[in-house]
N, C-alpha and C. Protein backbone atom coordinates (compact mmCIF):
# COMPACT_ATOMS: atom_id res chain seq x y z
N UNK A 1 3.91 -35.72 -16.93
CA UNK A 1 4.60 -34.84 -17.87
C UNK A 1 5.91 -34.41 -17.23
N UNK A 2 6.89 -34.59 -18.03
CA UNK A 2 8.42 -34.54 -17.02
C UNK A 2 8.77 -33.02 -18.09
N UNK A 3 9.30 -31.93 -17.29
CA UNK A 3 9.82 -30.43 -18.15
C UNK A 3 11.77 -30.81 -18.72
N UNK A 4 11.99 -30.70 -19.79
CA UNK A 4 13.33 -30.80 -19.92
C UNK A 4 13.88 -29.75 -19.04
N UNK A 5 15.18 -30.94 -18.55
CA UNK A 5 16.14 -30.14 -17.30
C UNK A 5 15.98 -28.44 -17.57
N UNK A 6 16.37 -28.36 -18.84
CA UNK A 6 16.84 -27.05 -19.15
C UNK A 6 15.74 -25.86 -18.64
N UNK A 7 14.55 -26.33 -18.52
CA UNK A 7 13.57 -25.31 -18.65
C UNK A 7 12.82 -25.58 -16.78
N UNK A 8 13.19 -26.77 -16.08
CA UNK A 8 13.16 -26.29 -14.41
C UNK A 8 13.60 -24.71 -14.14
N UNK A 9 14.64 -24.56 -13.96
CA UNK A 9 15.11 -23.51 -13.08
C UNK A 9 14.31 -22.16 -13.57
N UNK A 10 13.64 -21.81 -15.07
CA UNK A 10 13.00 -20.44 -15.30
C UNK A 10 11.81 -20.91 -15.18
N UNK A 11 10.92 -21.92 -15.00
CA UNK A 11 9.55 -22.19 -14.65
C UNK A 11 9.26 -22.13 -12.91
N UNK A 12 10.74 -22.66 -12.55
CA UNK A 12 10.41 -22.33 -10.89
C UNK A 12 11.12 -20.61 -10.63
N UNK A 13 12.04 -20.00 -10.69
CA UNK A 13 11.70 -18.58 -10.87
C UNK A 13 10.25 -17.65 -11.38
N UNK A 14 10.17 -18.39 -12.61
CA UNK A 14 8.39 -17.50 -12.56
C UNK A 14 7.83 -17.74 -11.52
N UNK A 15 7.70 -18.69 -10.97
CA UNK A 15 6.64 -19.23 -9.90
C UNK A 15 6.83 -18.56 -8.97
N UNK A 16 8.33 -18.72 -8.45
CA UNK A 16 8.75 -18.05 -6.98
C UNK A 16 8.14 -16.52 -7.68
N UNK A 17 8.22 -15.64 -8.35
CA UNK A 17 7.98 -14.05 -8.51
C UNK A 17 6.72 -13.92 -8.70
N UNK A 18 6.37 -14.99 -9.54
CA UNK A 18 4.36 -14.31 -9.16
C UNK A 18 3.96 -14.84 -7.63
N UNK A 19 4.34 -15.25 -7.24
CA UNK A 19 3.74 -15.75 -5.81
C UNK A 19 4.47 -14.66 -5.05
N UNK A 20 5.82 -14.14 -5.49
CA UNK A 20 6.22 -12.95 -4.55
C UNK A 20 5.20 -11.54 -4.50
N UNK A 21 5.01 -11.79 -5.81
CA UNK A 21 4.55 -10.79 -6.44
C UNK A 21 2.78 -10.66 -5.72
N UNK A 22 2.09 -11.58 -5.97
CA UNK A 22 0.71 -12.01 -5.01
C UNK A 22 0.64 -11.59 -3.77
N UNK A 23 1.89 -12.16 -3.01
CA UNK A 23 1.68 -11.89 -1.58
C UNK A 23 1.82 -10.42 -0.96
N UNK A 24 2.66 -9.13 -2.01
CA UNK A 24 3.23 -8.38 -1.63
C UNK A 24 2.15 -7.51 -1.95
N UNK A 25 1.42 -7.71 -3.28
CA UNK A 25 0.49 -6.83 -3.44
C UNK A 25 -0.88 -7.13 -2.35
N UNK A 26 -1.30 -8.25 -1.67
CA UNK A 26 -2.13 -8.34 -0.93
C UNK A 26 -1.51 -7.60 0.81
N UNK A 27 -0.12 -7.54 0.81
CA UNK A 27 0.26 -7.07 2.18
C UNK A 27 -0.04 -4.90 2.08
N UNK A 28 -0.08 -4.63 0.86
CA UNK A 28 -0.01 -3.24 0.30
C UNK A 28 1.41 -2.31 0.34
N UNK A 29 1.19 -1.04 -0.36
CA UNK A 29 2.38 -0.95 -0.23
C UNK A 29 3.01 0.23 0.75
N UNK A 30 3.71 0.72 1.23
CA UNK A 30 4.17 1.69 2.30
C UNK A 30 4.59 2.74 1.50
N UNK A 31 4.01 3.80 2.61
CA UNK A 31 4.02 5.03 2.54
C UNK A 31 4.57 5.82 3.52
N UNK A 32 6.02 6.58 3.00
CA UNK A 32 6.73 7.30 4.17
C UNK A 32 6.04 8.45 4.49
N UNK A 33 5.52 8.75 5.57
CA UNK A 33 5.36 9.90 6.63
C UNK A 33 6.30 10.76 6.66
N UNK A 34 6.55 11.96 6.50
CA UNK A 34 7.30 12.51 6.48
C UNK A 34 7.30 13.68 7.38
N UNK A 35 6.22 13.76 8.02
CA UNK A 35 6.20 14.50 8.98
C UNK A 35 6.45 13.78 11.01
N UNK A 36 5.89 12.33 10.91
CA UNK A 36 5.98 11.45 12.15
C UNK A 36 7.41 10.53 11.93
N UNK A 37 8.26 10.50 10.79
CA UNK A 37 8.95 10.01 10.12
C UNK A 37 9.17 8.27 10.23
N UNK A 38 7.52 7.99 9.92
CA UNK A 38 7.73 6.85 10.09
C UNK A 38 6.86 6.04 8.79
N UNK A 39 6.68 4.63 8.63
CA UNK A 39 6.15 3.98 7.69
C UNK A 39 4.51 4.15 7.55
N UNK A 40 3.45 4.21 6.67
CA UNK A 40 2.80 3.36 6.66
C UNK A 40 2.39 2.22 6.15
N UNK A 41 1.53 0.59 6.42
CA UNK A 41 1.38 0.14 4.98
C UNK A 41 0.02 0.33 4.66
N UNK A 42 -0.09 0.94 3.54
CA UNK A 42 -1.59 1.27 2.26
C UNK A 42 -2.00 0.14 2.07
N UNK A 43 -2.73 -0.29 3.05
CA UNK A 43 -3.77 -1.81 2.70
C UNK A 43 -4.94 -1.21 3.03
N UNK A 44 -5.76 -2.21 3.10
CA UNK A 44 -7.42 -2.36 3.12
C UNK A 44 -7.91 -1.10 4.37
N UNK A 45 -6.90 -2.00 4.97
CA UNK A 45 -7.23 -1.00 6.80
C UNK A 45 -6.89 0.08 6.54
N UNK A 46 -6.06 1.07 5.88
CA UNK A 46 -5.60 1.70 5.98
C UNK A 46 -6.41 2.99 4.96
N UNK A 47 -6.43 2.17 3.84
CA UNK A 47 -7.47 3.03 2.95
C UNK A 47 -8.79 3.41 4.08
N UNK A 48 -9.18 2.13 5.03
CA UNK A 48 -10.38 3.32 5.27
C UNK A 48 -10.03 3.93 6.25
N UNK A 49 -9.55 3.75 6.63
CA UNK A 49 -8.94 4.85 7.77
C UNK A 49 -8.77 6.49 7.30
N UNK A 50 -8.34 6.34 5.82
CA UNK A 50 -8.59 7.64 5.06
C UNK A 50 -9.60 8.11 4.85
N UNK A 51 -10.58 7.10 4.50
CA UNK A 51 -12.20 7.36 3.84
C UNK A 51 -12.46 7.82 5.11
N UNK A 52 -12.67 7.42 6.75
CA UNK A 52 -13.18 7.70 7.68
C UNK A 52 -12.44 9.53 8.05
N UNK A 53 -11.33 9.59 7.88
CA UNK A 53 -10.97 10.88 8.06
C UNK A 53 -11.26 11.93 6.72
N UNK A 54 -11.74 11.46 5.00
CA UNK A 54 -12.38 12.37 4.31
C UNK A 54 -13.65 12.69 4.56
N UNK A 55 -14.71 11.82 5.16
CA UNK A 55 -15.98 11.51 5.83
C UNK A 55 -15.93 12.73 7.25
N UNK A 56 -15.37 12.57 8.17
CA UNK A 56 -15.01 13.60 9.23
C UNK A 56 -14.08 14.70 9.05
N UNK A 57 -14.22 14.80 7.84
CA UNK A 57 -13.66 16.37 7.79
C UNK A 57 -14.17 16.89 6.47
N UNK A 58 -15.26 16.35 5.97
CA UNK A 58 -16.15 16.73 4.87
C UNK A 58 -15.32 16.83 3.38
N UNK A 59 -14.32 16.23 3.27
CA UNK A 59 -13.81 16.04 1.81
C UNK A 59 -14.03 15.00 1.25
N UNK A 60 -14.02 15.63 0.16
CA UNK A 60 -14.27 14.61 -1.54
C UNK A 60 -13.23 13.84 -1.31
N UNK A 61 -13.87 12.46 -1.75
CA UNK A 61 -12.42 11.51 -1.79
C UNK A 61 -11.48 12.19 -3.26
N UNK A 62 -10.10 12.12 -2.48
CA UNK A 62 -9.22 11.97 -3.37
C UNK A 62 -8.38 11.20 -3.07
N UNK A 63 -7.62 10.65 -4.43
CA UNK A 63 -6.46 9.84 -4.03
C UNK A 63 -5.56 10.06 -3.25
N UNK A 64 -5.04 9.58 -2.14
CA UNK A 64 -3.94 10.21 -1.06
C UNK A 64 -3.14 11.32 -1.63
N UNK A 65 -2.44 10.66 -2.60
CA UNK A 65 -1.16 10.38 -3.08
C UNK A 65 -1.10 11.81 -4.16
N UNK A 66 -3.12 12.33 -4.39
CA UNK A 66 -2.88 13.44 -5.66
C UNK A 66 -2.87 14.67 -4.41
N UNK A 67 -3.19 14.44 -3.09
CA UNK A 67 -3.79 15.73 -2.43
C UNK A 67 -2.64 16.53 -1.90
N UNK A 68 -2.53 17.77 -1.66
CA UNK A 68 -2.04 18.73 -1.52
C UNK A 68 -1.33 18.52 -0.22
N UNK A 69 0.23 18.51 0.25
CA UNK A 69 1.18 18.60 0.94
C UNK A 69 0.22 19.02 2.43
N UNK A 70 -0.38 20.12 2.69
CA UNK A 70 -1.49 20.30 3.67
C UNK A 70 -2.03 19.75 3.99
N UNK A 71 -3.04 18.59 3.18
CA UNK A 71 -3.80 18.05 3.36
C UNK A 71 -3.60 16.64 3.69
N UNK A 72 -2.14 16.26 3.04
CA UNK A 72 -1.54 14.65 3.72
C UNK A 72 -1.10 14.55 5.10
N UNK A 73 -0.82 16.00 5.49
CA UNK A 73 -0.57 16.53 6.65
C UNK A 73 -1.17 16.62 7.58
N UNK A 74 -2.61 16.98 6.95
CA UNK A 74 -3.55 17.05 8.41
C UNK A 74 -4.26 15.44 8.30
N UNK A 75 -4.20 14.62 7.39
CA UNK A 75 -4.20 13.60 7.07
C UNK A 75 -3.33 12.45 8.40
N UNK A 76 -2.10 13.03 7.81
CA UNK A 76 -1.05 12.15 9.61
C UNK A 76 -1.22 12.95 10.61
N UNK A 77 -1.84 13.98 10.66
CA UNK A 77 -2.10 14.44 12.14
C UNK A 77 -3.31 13.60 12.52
N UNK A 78 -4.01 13.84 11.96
CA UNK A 78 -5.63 12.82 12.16
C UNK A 78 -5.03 11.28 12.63
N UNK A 79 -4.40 10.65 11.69
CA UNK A 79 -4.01 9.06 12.08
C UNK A 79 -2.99 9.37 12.85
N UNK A 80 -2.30 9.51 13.40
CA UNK A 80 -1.59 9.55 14.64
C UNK A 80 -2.31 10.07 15.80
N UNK A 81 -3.10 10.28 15.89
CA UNK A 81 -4.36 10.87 16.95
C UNK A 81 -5.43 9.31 17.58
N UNK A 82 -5.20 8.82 16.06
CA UNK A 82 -6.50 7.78 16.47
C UNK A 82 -5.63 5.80 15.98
């Protein structure tokens, strides 16, 4: 099956962006620290690294991202510790 010329160049752009798109969401995405002023990236490892610090400090999971300025705080104090 041969694609008319015309329609190569936007079939290989889709391609290249979902495959950008695949790889970027499997790498996760970063989260500025704003207190160590540095990156993190929110992947697999990283989520539990949260679960292990809501687990050792007796909180309900919540989403990072909804919890209270305090609590993301003692959050990067915890991961910069370990």
């Amino acid at each position: 099956m041969r694609l008319p010329h015309r329609l190569v160049t936007p079939v290989l752009l889709a391609a290249l962006a979902a495959a950008s798109a695949g790889i970027s969401a499997c790498a996760g995405h970063r989260v500025y620290d704003p207190y160590y002023g540095d990156y993190h990236r929110w992947n697999h490892s990283e989520d539990g690294l949260y679960r292990q610090w809501e687990g050792e400090t007796r909180r309900d999971h919540v989403d990072f991202g909804r919890r209270p300025a305090e609590e993301q705080h003692a959050y990067y104090d915890w991961r910069h510790k370990h």
